[in-house]
Protein backbone atom coordinates (compact mmCIF):
# COMPACT_ATOMS: atom_id res chain seq x y z
CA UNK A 1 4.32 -19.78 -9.29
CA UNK A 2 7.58 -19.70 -7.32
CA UNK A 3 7.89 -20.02 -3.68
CA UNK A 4 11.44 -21.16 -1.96
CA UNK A 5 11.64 -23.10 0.55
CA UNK A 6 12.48 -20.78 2.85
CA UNK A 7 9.49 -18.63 2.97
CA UNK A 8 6.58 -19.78 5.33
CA UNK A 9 3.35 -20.25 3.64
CA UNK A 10 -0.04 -20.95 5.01
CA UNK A 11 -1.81 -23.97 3.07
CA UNK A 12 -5.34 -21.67 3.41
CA UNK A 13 -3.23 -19.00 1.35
CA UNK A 14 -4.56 -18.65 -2.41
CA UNK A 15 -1.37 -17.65 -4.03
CA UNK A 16 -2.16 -16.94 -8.30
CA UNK A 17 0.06 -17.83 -11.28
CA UNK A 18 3.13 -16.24 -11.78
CA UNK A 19 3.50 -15.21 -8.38
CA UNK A 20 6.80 -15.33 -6.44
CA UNK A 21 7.31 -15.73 -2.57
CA UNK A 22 11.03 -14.80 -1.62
CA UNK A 23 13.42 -16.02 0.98
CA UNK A 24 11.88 -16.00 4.55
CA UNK A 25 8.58 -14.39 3.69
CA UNK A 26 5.82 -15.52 5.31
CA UNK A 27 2.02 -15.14 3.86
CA UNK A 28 -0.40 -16.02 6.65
CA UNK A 29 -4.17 -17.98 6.25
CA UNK A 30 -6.37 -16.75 4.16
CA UNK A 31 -4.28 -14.36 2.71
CA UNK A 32 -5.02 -13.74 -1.19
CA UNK A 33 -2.53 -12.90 -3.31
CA UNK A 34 -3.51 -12.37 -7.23
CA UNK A 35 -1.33 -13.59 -10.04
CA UNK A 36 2.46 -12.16 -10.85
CA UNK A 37 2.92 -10.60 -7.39
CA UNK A 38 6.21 -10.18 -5.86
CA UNK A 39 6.54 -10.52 -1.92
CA UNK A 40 10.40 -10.13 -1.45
CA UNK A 41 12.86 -11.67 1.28
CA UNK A 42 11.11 -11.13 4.72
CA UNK A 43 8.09 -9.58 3.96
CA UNK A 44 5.27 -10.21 5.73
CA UNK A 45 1.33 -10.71 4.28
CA UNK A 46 -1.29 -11.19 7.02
CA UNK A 47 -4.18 -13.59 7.80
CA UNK A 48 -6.84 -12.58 5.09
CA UNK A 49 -5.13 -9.79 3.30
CA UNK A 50 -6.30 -9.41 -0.39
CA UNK A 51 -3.58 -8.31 -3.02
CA UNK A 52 -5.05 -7.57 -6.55
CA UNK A 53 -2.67 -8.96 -9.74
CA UNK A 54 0.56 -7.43 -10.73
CA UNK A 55 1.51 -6.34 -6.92
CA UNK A 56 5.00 -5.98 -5.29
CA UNK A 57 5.36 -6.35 -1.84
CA UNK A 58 9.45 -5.37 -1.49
CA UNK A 59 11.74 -7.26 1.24
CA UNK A 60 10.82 -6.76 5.05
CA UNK A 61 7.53 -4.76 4.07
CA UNK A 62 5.02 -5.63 6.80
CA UNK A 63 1.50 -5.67 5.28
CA UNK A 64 -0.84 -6.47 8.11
CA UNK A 65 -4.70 -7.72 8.09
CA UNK A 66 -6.94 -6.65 7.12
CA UNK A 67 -5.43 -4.24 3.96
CA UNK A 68 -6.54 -4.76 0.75
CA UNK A 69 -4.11 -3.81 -2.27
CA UNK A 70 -5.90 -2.79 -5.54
CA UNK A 71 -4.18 -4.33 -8.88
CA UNK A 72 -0.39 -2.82 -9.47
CA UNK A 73 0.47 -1.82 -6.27
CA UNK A 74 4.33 -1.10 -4.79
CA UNK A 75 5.03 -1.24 -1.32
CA UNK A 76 8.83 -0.59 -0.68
CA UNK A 77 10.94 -1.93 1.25
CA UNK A 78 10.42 -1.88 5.45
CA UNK A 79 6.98 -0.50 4.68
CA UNK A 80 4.25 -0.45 7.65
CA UNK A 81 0.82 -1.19 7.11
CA UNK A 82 -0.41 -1.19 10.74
CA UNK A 83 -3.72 -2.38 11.79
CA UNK A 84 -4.57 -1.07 15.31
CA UNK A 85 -6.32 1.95 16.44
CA UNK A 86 -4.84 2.10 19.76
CA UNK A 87 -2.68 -0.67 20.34
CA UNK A 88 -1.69 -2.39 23.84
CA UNK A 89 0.13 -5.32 24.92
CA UNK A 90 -2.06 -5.38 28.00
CA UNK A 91 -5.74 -4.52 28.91
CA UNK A 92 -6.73 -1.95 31.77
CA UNK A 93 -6.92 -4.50 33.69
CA UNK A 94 -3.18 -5.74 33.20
CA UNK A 95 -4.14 -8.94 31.37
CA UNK A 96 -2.51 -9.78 28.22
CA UNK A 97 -4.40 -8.68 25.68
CA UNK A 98 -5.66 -11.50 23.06
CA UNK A 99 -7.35 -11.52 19.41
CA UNK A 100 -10.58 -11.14 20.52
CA UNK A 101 -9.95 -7.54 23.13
CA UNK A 102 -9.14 -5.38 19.62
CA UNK A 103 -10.56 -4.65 16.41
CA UNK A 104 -8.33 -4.94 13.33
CA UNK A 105 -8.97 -2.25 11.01
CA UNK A 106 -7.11 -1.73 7.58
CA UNK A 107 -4.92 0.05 5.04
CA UNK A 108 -6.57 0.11 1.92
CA UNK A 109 -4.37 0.96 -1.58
CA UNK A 110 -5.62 1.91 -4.72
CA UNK A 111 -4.40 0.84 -8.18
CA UNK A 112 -1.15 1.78 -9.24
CA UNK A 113 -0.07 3.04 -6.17
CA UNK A 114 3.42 3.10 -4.18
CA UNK A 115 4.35 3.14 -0.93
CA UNK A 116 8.34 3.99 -0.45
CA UNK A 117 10.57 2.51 1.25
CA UNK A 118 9.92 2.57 4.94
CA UNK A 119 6.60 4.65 4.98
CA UNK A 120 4.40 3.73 7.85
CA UNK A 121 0.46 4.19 6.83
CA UNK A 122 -1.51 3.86 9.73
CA UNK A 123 -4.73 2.51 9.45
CA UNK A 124 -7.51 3.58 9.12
CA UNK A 125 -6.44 5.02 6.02
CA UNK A 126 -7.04 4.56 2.10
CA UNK A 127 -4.44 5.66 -0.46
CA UNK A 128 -5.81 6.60 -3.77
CA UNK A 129 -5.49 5.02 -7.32
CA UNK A 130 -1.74 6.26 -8.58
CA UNK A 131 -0.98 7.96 -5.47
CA UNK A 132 2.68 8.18 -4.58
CA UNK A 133 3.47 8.36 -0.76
CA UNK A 134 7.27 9.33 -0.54
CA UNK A 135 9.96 7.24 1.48
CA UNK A 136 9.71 7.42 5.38
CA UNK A 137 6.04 9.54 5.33
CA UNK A 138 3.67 8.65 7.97
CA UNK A 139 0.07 8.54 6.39
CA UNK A 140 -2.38 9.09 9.29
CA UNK A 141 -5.25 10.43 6.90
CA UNK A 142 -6.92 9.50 3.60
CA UNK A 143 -4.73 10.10 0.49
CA UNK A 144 -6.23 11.30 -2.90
CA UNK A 145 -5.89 9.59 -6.46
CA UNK A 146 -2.22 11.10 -8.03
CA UNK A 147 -1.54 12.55 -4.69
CA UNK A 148 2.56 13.13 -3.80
CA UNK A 149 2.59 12.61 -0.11
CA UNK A 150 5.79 13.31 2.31
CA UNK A 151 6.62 13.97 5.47
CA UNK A 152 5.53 12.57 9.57
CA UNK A 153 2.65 13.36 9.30
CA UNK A 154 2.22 13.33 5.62
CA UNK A 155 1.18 16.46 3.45
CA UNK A 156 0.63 16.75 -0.46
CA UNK A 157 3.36 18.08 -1.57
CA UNK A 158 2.45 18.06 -5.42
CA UNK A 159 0.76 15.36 -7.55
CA UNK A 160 2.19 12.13 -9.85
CA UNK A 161 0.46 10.69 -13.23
CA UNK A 162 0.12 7.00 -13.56
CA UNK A 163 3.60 6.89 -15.08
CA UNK A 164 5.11 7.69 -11.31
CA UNK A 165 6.78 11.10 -12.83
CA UNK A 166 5.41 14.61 -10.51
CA UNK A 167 3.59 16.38 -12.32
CA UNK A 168 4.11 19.77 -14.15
CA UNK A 169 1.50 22.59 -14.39
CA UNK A 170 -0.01 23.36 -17.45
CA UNK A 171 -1.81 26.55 -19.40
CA UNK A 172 -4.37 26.98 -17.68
CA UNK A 173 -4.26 27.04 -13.23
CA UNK A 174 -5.96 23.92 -13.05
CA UNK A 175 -4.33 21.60 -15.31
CA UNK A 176 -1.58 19.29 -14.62
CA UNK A 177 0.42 18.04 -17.13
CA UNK A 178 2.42 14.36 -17.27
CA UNK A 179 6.39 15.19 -18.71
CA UNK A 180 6.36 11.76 -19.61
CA UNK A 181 3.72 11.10 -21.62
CA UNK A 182 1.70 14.16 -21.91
CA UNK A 183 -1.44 13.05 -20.02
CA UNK A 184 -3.24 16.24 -19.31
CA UNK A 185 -4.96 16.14 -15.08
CA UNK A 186 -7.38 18.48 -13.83
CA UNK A 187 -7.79 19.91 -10.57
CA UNK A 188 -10.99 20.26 -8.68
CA UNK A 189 -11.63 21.38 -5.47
CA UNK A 190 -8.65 18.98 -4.22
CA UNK A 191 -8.88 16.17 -6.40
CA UNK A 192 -7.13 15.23 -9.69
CA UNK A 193 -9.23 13.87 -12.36
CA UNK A 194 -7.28 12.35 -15.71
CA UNK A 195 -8.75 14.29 -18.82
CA UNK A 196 -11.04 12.33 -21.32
CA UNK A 197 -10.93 8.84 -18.82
């Protein structure tokens, strides 16, 4: 584990092996971060945020409480995961508003999935297993597995195998083909499934 002096971690944070915590980073209480993650130069990780193994949190992401990050997943850099409904500095009243006057509700990320580089995905959302949401999207709505997202507010604009690449479409209407590797998809009524998983 590697964590420079500048960044700002909590004591109550469980940080696993082979993890790395980058210039000015801070990783708040409770926050769980698996083994070989990444969280680059001024990224922020919230109070109680769980990040499975093999994660990469890229420099000034802001990955707020309470999201939960499946194993393998890429947020890019200057990435928003928000965390309130309808936020307010102040109450109706005009008082400042204080932990306990708001719910936190999360941004939850499926395995193998990336975020790019200054995509905002407001919560409540989940993004599916492999799903790809393209630089500067705004996700205000659930994301299928292998979706390609883009755009304010995000649309599927295609679909990605595991290996990242779109994919292309194959023989027959409903199959999806990977150019990379040659992983056959099918589609069903909006969803991609991987053949013989």
């Amino acid at each position: 584990m590697r964590i420079v002096e500048s960044a700002d971690v909590s004591d109550d944070a469980e940080i696993g092996a082979g993890s790395s915590i980058w210039h000015l980073a801070q990783v708040r209480e409770r926050a769980r971060l698996g083994e070989n993650c990444i969280v680059g130069r001024g990224a922020y990780v919230g109070t109680g945020v769980v990040m499975g193994d093999n994660c990469k949190v890229q420099n000034y992401a802001l990955v707020y409480e309470p999201a939960r990050l499946a194993d393998g997943v890429f947020i890019g850099p200057a990435v928003v995961l928000t965390n309130d409904t309808y936020p307010r500095a102040i109450n109706a009243d005009g008082t400042l508003k204080s932990a306990h006057d708001w719910e936190p509700v999360g941004v939850t990320i499926g395995t193998g999935a990336a975020i790019g580089a200054r995509a905002t995905c407001v919560a409540p959302v989940t993004i599916g297993a492999w799903a790809t949401v393209a630089a500067g999207a705004v996700v205000v709505k659930d994301v299928p597995d292998y979706a390609l997202v883009a755009g304010v507010p995000a649309k599927r604009i295609g679909w990605v195998g595991e290996a990242g690449v779109p994919l292309t479409t194959g023989d027959e209407a409903d199959t999806w083909i990977c150019p990379q590797s040659g992983t056959t998809y099918r589609e069903q009524n909006g969803t991609l499934t991987k053949e013989n998983a």
